[in-house]
N, C-alpha and C. Protein backbone atom coordinates (compact mmCIF):
# COMPACT_ATOMS: atom_id res chain seq x y z
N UNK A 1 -29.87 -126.32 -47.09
CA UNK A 1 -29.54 -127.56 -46.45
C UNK A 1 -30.54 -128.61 -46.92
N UNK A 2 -29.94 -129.56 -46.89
CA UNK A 2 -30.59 -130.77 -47.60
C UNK A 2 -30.84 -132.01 -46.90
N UNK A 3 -31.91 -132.54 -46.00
CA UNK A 3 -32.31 -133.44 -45.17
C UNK A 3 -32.64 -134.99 -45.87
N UNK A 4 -32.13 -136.42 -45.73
CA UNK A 4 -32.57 -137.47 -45.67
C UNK A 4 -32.30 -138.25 -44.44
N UNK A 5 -33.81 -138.78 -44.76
CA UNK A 5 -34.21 -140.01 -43.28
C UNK A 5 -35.17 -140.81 -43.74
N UNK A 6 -34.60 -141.88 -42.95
CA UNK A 6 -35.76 -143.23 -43.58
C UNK A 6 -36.82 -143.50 -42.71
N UNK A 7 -37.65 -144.29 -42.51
CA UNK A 7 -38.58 -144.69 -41.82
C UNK A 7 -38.90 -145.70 -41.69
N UNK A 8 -39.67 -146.80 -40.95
CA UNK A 8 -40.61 -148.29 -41.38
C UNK A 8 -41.67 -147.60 -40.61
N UNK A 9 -42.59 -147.80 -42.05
CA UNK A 9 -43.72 -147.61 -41.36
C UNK A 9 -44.96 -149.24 -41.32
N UNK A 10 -45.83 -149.27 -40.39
CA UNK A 10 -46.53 -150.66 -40.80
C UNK A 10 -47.68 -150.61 -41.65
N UNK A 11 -47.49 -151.67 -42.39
CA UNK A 11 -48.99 -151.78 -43.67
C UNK A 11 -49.99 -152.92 -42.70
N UNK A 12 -51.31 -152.61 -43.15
CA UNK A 12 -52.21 -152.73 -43.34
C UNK A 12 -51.95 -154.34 -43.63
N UNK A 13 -52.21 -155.67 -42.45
CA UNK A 13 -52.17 -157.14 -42.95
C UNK A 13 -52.91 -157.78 -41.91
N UNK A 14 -53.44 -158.76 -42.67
CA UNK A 14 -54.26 -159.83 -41.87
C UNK A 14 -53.82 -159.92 -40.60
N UNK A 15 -54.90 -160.23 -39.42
CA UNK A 15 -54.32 -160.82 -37.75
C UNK A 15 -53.26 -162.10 -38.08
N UNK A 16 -53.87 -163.09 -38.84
CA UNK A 16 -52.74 -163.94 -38.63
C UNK A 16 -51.48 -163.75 -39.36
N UNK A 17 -51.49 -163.31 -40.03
CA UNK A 17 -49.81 -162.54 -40.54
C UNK A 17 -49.20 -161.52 -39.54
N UNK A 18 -49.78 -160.62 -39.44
CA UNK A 18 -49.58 -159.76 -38.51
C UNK A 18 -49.00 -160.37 -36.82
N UNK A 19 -49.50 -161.52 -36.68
CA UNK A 19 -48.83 -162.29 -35.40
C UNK A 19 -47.91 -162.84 -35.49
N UNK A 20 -47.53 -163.34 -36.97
CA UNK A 20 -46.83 -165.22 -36.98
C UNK A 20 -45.18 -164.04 -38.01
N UNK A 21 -45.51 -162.65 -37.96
CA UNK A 21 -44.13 -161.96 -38.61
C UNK A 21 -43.53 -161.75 -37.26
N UNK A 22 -41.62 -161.44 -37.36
CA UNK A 22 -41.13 -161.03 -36.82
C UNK A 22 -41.42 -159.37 -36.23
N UNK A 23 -40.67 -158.71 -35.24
CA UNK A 23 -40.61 -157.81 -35.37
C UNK A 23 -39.64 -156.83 -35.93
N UNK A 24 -39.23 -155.42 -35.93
CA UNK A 24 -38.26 -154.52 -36.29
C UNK A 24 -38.45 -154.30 -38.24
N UNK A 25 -36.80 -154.17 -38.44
CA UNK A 25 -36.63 -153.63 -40.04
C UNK A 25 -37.68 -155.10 -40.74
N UNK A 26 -37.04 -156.09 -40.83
CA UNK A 26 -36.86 -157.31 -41.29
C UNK A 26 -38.30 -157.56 -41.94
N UNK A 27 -39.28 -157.62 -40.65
CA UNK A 27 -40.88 -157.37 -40.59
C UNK A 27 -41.69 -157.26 -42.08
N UNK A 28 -42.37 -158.66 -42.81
CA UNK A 28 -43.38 -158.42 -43.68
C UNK A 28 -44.29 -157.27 -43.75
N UNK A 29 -44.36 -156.70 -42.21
CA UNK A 29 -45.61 -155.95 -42.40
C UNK A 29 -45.13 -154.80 -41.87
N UNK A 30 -43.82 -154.79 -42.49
CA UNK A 30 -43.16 -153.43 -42.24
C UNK A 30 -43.09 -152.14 -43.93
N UNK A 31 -42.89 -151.23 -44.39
CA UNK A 31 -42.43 -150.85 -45.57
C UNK A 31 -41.51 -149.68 -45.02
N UNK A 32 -40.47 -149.61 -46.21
CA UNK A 32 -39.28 -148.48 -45.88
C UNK A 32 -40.20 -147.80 -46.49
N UNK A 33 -39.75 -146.39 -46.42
CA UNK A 33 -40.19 -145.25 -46.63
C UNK A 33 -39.44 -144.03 -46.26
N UNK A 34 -38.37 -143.24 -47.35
CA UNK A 34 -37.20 -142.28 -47.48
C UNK A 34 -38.34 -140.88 -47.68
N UNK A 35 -37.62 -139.76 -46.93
CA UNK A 35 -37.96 -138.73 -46.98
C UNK A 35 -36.71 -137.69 -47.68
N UNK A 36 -37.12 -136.94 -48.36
CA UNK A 36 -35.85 -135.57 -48.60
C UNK A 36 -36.64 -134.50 -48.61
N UNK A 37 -35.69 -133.74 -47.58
CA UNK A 37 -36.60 -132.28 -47.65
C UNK A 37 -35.24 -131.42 -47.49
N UNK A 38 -35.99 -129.89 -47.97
CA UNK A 38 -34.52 -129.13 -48.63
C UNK A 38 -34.98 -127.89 -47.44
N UNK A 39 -34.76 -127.09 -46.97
CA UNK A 39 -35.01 -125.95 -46.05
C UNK A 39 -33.77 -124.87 -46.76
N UNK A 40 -34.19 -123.84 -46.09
CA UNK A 40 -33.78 -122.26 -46.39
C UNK A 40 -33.25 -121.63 -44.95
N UNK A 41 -32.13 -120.51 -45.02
CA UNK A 41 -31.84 -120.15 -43.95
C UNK A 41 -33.14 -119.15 -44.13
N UNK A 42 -33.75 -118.92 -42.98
CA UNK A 42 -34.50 -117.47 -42.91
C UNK A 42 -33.87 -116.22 -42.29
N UNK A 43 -33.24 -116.86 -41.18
CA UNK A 43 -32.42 -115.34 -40.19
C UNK A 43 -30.90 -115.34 -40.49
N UNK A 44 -29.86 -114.46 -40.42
CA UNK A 44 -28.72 -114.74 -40.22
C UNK A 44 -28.49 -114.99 -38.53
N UNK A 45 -28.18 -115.94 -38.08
CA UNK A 45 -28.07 -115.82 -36.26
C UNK A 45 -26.77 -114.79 -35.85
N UNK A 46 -25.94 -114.19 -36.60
CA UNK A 46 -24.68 -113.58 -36.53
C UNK A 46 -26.18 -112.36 -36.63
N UNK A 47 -26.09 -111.64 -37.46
CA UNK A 47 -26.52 -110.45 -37.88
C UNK A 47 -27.90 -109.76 -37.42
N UNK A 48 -28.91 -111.05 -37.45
CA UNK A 48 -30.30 -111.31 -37.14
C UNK A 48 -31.02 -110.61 -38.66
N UNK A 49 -30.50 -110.49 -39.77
CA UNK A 49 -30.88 -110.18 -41.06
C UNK A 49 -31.89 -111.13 -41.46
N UNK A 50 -33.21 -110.66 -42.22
CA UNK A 50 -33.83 -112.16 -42.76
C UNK A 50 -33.78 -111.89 -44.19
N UNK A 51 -33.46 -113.14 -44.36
CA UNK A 51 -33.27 -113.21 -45.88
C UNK A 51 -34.45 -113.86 -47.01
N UNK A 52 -34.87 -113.58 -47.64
CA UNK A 52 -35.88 -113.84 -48.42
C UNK A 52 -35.54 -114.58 -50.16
């Protein structure tokens, strides 16, 4: 299985920038930031087999 999700995370900006930006997505002192992560079954939940 194959996981994507985004994020805003906040950077690092001056007090007066940091006051005089909006808030939410939009936000100067915001940055996107995408994750992908891939996972493995380990158990069967039917069987309780682990698979390697």
């Amino acid at each position: 299985m194959i996981e994507m999700d985004e994020a805003y995370f906040t950077i690092q900006t001056s007090e007066n920038e940091h006051n005089t930006q909006k808030a939410g997505r939009g936000s100067k002192t915001k940055s996107n930031l995408m994750v992908m992560a891939e996972s493995t079954v380990l158990e069967n939940i039917d069987t309780g087999k682990v698979e390697r």
